[in-house]
Structures are given as C-alpha cells and as structure tokens.
PDB file of N, CA and C in Angstrom:
ATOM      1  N   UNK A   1       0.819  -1.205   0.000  1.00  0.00           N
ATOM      2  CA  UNK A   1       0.000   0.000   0.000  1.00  0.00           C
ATOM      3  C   UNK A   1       0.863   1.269   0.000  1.00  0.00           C
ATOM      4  N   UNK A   2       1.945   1.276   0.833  1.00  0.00           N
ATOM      5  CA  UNK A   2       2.770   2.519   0.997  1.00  0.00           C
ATOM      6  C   UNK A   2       3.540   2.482  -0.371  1.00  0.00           C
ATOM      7  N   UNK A   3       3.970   1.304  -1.233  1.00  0.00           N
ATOM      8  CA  UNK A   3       4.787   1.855  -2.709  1.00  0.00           C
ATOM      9  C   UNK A   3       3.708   2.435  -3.481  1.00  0.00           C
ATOM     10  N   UNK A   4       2.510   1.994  -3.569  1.00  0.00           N
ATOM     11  CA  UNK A   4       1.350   2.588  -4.166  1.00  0.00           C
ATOM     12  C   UNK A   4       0.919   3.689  -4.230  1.00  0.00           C
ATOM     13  N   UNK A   5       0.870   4.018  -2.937  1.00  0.00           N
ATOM     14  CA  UNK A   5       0.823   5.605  -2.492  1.00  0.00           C
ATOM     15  C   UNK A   5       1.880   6.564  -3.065  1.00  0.00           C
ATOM     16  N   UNK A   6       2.774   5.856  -2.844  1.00  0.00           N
ATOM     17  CA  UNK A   6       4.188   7.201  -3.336  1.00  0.00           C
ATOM     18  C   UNK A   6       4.331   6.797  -4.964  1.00  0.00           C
ATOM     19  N   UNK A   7       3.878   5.406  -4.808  1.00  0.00           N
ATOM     20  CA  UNK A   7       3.771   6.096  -6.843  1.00  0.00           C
ATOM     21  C   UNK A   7       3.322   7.082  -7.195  1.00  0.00           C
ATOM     22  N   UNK A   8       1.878   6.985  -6.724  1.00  0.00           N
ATOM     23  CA  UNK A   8       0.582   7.744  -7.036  1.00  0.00           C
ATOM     24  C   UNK A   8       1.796   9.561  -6.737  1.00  0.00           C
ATOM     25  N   UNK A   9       2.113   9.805  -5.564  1.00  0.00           N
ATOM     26  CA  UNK A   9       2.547  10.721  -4.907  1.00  0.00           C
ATOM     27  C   UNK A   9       3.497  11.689  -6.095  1.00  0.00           C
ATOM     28  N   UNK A  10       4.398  10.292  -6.169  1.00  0.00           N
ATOM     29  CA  UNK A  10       5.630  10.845  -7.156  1.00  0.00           C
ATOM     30  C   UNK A  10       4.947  11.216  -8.996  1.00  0.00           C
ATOM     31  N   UNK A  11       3.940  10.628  -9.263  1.00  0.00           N
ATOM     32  CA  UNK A  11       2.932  10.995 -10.867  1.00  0.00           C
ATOM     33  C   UNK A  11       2.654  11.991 -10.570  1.00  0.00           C
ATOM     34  N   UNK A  12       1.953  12.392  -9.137  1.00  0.00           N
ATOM     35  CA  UNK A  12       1.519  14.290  -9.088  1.00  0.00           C
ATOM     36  C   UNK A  12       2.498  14.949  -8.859  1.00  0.00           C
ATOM     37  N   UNK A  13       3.658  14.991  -8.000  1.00  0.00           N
ATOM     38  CA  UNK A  13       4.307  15.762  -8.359  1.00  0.00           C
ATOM     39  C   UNK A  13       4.990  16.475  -9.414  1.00  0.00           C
ATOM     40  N   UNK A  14       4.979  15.464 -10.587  1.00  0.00           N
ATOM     41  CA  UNK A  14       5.226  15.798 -12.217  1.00  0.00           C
ATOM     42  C   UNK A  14       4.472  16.037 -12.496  1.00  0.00           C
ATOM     43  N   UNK A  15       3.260  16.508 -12.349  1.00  0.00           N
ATOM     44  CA  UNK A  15       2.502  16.501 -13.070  1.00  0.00           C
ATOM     45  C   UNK A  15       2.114  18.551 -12.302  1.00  0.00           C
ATOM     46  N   UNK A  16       2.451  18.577 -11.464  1.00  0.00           N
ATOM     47  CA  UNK A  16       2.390  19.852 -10.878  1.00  0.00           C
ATOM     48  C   UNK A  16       3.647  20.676 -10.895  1.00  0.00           C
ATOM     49  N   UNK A  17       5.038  19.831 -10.865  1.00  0.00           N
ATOM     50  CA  UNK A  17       6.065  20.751 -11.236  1.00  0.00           C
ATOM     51  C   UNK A  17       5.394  21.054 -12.899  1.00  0.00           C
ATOM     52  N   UNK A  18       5.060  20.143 -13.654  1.00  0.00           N
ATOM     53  CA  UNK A  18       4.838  20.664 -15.037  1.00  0.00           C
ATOM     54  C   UNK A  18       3.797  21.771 -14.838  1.00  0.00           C
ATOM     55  N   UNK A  19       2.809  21.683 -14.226  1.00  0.00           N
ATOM     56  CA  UNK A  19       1.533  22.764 -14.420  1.00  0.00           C
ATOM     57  C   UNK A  19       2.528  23.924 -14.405  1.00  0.00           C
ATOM     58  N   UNK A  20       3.256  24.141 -13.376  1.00  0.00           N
ATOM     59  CA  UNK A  20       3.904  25.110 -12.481  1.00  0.00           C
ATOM     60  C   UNK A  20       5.408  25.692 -13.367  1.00  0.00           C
ATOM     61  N   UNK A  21       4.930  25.073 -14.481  1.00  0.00           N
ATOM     62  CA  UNK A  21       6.622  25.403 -15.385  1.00  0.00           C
ATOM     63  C   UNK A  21       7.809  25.272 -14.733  1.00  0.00           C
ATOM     64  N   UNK A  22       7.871  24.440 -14.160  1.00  0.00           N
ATOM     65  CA  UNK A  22       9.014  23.621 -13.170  1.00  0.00           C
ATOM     66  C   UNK A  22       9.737  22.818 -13.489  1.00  0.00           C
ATOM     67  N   UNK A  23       9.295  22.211 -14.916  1.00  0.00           N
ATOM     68  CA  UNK A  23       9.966  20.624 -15.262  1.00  0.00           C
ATOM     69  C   UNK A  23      10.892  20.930 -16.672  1.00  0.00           C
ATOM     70  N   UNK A  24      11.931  20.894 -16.379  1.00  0.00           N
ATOM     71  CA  UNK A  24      12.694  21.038 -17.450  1.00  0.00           C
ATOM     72  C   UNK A  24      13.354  19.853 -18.589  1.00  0.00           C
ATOM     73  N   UNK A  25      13.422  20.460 -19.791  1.00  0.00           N
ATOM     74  CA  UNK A  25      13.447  19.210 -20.702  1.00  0.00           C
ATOM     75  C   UNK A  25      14.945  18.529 -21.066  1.00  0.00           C
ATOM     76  N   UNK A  26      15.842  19.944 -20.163  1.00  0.00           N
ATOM     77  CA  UNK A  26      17.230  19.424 -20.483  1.00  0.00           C
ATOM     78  C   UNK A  26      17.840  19.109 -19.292  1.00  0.00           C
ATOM     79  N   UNK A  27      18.578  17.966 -19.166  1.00  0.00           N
ATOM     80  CA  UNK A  27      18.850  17.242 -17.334  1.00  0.00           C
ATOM     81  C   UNK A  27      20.230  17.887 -17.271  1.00  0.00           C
ATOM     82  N   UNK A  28      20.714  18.365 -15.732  1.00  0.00           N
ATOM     83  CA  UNK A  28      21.635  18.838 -15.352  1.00  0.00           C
ATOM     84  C   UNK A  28      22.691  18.101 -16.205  1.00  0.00           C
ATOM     85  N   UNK A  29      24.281  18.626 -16.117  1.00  0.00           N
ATOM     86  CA  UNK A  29      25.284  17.450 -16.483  1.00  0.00           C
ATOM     87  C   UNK A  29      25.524  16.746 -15.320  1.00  0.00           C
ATOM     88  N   UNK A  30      26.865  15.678 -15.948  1.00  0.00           N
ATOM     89  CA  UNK A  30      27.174  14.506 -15.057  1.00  0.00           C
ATOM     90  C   UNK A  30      27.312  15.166 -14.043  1.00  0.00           C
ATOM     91  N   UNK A  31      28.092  16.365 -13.925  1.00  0.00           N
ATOM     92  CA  UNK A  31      28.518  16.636 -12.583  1.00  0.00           C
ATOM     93  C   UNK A  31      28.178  17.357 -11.650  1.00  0.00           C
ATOM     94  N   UNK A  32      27.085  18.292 -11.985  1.00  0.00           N
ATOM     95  CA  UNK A  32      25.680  18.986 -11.197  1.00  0.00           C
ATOM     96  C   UNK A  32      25.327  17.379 -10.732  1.00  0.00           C
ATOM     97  N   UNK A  33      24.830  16.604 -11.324  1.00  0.00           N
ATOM     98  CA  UNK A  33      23.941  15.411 -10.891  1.00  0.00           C
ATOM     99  C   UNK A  33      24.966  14.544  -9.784  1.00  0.00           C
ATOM    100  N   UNK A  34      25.929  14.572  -9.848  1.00  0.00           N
ATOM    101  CA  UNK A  34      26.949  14.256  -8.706  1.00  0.00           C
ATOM    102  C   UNK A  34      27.339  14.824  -7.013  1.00  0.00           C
ATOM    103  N   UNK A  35      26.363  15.884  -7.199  1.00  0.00           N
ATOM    104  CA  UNK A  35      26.621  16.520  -5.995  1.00  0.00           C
ATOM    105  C   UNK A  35      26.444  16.079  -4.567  1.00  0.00           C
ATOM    106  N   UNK A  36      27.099  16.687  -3.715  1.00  0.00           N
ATOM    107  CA  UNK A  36      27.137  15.569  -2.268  1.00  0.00           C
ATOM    108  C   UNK A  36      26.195  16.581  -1.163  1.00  0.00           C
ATOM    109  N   UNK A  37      26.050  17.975  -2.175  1.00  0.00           N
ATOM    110  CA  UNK A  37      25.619  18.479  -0.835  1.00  0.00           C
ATOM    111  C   UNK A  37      23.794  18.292  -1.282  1.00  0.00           C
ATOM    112  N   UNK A  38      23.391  19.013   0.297  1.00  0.00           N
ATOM    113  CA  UNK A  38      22.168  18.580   0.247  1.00  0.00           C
ATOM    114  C   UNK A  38      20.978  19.382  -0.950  1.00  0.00           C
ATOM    115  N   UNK A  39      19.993  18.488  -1.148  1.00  0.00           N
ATOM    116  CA  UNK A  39      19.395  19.128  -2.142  1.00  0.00           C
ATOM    117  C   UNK A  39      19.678  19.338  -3.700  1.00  0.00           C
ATOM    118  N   UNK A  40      21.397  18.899  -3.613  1.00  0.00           N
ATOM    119  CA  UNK A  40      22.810  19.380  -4.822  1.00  0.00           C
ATOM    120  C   UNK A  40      22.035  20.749  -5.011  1.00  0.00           C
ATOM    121  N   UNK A  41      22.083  21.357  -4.074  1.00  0.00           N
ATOM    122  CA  UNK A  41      21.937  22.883  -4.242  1.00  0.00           C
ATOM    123  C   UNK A  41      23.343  23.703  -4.172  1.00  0.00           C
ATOM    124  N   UNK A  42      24.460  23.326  -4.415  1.00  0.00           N
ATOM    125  CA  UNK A  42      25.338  23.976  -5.051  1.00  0.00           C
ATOM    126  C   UNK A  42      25.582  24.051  -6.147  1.00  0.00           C
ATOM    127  N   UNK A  43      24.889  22.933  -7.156  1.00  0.00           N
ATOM    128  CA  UNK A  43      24.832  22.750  -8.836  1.00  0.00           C
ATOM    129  C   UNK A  43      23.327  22.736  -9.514  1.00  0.00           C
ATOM    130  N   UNK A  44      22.184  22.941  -8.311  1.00  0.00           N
ATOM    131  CA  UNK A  44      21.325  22.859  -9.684  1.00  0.00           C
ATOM    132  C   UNK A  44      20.307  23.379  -8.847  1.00  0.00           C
ATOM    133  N   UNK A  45      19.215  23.894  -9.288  1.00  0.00           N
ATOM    134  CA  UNK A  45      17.586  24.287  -8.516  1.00  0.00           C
ATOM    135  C   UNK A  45      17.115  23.510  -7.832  1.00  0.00           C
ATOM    136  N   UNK A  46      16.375  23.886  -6.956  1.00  0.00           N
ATOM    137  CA  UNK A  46      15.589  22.641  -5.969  1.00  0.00           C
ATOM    138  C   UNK A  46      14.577  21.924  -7.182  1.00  0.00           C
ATOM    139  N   UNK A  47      14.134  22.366  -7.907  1.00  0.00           N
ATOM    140  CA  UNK A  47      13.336  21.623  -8.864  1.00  0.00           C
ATOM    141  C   UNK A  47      13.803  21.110 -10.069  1.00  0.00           C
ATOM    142  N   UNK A  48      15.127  21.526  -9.969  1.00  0.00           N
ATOM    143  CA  UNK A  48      15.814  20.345 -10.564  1.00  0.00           C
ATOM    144  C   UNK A  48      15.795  19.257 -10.055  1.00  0.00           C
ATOM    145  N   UNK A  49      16.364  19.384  -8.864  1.00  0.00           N
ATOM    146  CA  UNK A  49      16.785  18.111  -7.641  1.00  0.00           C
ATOM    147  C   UNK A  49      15.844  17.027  -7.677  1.00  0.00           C
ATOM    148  N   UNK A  50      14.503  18.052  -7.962  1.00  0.00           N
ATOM    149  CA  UNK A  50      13.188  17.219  -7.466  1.00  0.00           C
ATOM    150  C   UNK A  50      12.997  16.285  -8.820  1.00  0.00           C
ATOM    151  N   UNK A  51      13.253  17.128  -9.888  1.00  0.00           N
ATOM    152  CA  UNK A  51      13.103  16.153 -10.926  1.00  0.00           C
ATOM    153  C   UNK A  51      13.939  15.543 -11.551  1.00  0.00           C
ATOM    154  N   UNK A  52      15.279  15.192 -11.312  1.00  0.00           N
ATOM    155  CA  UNK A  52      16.613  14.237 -11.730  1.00  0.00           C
ATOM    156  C   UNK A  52      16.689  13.542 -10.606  1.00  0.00           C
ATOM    157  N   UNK A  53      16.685  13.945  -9.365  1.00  0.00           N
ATOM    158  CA  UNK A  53      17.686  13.104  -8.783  1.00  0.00           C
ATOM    159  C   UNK A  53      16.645  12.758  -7.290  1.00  0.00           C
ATOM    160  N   UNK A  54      15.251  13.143  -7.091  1.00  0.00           N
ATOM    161  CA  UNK A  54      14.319  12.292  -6.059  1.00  0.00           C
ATOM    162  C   UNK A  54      13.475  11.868  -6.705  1.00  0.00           C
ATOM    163  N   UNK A  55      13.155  12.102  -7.866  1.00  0.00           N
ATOM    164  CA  UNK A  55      11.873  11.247  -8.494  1.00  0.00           C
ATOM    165  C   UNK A  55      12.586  10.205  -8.789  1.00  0.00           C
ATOM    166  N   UNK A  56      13.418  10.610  -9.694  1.00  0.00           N
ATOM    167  CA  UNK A  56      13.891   8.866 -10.176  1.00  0.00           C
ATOM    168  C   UNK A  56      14.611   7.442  -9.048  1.00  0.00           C
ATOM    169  N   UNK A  57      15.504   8.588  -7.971  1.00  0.00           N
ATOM    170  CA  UNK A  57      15.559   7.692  -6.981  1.00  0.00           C
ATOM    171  C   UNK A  57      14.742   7.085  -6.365  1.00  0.00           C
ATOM    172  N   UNK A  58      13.128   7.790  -6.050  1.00  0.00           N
ATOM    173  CA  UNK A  58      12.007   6.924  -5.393  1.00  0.00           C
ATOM    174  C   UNK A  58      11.595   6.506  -5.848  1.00  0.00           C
ATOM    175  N   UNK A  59      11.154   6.176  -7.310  1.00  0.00           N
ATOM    176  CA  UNK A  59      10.702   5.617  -8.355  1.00  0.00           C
ATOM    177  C   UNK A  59      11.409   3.907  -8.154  1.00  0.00           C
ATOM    178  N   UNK A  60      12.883   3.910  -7.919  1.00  0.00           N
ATOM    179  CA  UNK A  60      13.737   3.055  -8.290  1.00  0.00           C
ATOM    180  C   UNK A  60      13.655   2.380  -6.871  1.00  0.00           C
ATOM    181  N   UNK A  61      13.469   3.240  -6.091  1.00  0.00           N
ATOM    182  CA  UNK A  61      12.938   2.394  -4.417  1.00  0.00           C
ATOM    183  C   UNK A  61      11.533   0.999  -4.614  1.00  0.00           C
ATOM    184  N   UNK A  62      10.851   2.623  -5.496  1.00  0.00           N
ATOM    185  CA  UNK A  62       9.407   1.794  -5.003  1.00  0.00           C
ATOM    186  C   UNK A  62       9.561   0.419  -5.947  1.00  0.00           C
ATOM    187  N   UNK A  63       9.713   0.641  -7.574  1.00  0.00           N
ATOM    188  CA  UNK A  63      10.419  -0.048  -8.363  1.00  0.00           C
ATOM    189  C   UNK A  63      10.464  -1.855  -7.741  1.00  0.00           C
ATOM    190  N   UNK A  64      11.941  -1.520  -7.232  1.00  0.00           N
ATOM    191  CA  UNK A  64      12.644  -2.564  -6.464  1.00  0.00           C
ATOM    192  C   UNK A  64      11.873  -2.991  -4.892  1.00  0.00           C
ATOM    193  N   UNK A  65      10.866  -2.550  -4.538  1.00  0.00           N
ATOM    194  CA  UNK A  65      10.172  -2.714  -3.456  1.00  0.00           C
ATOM    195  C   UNK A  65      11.544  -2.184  -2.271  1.00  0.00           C
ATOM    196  N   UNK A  66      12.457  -1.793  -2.555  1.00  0.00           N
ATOM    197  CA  UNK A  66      13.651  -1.417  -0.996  1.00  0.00           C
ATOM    198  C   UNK A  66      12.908  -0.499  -0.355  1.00  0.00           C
ATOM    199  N   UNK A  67      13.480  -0.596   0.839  1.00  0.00           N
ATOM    200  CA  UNK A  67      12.554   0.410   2.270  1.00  0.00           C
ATOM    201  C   UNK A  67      12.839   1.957   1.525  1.00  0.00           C
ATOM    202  N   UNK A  68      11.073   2.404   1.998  1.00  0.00           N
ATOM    203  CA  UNK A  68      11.410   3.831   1.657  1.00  0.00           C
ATOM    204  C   UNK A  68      12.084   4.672   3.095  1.00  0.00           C
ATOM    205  N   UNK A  69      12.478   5.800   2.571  1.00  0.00           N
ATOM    206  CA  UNK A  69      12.630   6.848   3.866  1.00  0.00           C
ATOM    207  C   UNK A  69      11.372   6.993   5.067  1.00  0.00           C
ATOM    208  N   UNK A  70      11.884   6.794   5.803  1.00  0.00           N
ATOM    209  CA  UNK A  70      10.992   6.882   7.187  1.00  0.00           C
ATOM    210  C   UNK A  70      10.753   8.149   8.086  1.00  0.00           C
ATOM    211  N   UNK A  71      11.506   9.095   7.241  1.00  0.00           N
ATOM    212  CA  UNK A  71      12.203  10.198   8.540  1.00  0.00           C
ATOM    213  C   UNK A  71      12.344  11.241   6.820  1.00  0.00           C
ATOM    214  N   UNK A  72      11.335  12.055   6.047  1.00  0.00           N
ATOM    215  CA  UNK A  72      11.766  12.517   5.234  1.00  0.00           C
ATOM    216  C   UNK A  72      11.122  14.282   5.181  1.00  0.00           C
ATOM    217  N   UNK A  73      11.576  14.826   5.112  1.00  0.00           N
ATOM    218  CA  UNK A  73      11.750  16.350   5.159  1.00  0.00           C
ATOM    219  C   UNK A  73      11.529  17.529   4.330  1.00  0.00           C
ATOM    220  N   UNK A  74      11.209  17.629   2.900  1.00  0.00           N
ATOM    221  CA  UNK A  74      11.738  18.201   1.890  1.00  0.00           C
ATOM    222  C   UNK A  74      10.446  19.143   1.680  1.00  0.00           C
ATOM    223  N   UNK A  75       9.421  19.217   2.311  1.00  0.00           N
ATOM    224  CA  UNK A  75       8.305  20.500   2.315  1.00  0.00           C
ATOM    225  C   UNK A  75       9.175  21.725   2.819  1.00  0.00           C
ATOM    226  N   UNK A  76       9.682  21.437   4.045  1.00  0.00           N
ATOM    227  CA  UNK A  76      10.726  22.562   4.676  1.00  0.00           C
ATOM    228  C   UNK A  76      11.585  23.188   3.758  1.00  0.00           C
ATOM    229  N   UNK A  77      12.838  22.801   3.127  1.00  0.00           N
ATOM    230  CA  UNK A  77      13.276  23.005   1.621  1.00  0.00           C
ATOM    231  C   UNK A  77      12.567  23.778   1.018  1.00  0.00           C
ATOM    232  N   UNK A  78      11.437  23.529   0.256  1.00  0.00           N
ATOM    233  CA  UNK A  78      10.695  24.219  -1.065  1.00  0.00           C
ATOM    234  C   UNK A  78      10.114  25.189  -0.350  1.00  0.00           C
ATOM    235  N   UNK A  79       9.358  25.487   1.345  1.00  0.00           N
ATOM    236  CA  UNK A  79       8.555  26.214   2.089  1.00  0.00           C
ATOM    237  C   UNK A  79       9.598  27.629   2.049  1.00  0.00           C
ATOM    238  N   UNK A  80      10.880  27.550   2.033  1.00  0.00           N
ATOM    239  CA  UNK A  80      11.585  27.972   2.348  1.00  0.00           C
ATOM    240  C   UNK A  80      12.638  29.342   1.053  1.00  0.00           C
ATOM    241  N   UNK A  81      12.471  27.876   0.313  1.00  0.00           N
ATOM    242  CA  UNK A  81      12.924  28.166  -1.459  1.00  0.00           C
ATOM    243  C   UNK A  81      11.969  29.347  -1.635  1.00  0.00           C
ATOM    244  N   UNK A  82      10.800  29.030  -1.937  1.00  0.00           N
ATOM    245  CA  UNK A  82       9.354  29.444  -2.569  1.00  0.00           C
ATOM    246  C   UNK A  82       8.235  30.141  -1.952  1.00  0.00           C
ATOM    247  N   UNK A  83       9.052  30.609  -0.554  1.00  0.00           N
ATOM    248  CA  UNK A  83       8.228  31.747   0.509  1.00  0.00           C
ATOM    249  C   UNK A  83       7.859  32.970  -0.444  1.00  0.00           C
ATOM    250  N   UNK A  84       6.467  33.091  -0.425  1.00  0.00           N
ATOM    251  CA  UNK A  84       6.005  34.183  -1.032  1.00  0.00           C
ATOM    252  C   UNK A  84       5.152  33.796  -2.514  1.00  0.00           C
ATOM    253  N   UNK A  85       5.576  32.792  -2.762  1.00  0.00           N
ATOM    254  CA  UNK A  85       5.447  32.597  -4.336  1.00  0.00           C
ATOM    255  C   UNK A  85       4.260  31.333  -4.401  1.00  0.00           C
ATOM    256  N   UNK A  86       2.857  32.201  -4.643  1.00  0.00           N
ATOM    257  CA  UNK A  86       1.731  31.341  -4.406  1.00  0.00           C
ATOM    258  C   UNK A  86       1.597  30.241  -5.444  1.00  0.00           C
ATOM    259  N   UNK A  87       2.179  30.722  -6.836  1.00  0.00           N
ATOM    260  CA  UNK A  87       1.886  29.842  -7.852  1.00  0.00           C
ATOM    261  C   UNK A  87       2.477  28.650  -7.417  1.00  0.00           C
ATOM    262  N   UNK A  88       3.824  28.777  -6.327  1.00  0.00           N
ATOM    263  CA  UNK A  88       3.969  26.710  -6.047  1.00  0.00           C
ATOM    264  C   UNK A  88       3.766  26.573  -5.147  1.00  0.00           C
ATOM    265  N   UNK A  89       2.140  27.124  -4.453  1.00  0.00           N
ATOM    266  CA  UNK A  89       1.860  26.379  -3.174  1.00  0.00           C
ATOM    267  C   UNK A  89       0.893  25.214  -3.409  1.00  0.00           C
ATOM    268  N   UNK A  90       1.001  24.525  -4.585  1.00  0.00           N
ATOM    269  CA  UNK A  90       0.522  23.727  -4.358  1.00  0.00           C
ATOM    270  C   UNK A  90       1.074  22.623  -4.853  1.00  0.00           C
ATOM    271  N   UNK A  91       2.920  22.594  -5.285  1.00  0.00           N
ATOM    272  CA  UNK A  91       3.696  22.043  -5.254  1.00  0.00           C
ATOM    273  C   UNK A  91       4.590  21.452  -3.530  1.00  0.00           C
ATOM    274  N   UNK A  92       4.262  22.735  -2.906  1.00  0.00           N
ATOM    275  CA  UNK A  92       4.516  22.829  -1.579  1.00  0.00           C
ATOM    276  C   UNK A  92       3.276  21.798  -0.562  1.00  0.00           C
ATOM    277  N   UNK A  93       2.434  21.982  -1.141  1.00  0.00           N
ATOM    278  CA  UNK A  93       1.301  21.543  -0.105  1.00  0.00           C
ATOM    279  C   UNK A  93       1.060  19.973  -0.513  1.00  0.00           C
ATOM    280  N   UNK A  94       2.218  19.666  -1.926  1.00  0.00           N
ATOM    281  CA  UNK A  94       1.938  18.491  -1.753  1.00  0.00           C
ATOM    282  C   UNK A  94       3.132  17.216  -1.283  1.00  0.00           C
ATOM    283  N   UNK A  95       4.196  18.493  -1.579  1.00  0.00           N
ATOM    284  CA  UNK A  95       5.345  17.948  -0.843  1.00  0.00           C
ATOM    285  C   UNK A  95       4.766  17.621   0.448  1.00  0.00           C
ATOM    286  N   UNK A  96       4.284  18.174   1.692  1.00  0.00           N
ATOM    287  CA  UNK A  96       3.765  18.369   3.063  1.00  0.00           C
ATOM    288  C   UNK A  96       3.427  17.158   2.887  1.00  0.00           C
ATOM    289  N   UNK A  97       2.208  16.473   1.811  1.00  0.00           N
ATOM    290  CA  UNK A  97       1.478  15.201   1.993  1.00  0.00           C
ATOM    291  C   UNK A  97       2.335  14.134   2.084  1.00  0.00           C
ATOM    292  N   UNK A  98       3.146  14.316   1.157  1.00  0.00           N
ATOM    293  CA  UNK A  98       3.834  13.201   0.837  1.00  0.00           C
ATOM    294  C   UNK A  98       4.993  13.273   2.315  1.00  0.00           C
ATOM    295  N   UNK A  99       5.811  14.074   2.947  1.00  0.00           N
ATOM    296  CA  UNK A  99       6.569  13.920   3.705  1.00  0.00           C
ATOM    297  C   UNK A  99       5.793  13.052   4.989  1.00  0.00           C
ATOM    298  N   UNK A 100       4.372  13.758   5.177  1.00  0.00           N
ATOM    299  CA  UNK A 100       3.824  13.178   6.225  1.00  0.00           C
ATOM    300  C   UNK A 100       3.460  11.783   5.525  1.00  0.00           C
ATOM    301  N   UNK A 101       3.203  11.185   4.663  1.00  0.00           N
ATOM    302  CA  UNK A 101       2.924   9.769   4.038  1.00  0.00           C
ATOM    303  C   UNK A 101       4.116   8.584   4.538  1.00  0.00           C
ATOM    304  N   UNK A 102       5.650   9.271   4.132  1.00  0.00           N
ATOM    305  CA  UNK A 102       6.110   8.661   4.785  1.00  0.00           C
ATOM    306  C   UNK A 102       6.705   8.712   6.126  1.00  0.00           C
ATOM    307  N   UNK A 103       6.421   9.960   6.570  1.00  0.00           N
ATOM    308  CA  UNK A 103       6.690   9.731   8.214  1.00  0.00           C
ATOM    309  C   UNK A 103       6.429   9.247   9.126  1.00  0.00           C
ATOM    310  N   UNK A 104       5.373   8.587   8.545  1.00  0.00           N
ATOM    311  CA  UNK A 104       3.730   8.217   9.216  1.00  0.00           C
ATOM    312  C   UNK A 104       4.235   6.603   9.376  1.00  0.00           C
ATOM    313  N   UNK A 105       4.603   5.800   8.476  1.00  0.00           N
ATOM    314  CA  UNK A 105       4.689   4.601   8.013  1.00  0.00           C
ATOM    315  C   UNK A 105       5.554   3.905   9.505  1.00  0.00           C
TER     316      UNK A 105
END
C-alpha cells in the first residue's frame, strides 16, 4: 500500500512541477547530478533536484520494493525556497502530503 501511495505521490508531483513550469526538458550534467551536498543545491535548482535526482531515486525504491525513507523532510526546503510565491503552493502543499505519508509509516 505505501509503494502505491508514493507512486501515485511521485505521478503528481510531475505533473504539478509541469503545471507550475518547473519541469525542465534538459537534465543537469554529469557533474551537477553528482553533488554531495544537500538538495545538490550547489549545482542545480531545488526543482531540478526534485526532478533528476528524487523522483527517479524513489521511483527506483518503489520499483525494487527497498525500504522507503521513514524520517523525510523536503516541504521545509521548497517552504523555504518558494516563501512568497503562491503559484507553487501547491507544489509545496503536496510535498507536506507526501513527507507526512512517509513519516507516518
């Protein structure tokens, strides 16, 4: 039930970074996509991040059935990014769902 959910979770979020002109058609390079720090917000946008390098990683969780994150955070991030800026509060409000989806578990 919980990979189900974050499928479902991870389809709206693409589907709302796209509403939100968020989703870009050209992927960072190798070495933006290599980054160690958090977010790789020293090489690329948080909505980059969101769409190279956590969709496809949870995708590849749920995928493979491996344990998801139990303890996950990333509404705070974008709340933070995107203070003020109503057009992604509802990129924000769904990050919130999904963090509490798996915190919950």
């Amino acid at each position: 039930m919980l990979y189900l959910a974050s499928k479902s979770h991870l389809i709206t979020l693409e589907q709302l970074l796209k509403q939100c002109q968020l989703w870009s058609d050209t992927p960072p390079s190798a070495s933006a996509l290599a980054s160690n720090a958090p977010f790789a917000c020293d090489t690329m946008t948080f909505e980059q991040w969101l769409q190279f390098i956590f969709i496809p990683k949870m995708t590849e969780l749920i995928y493979r059935q491996h344990p998801l994150p139990s303890s996950m955070a990333i509404a705070p991030m974008a709340e933070q990014l995107w203070q003020g800026m109503a057009q992604r509060q509802s990129v924000i409000n769904h990050l919130r769902a999904f963090d509490a989806l798996l915190n919950q578990q």
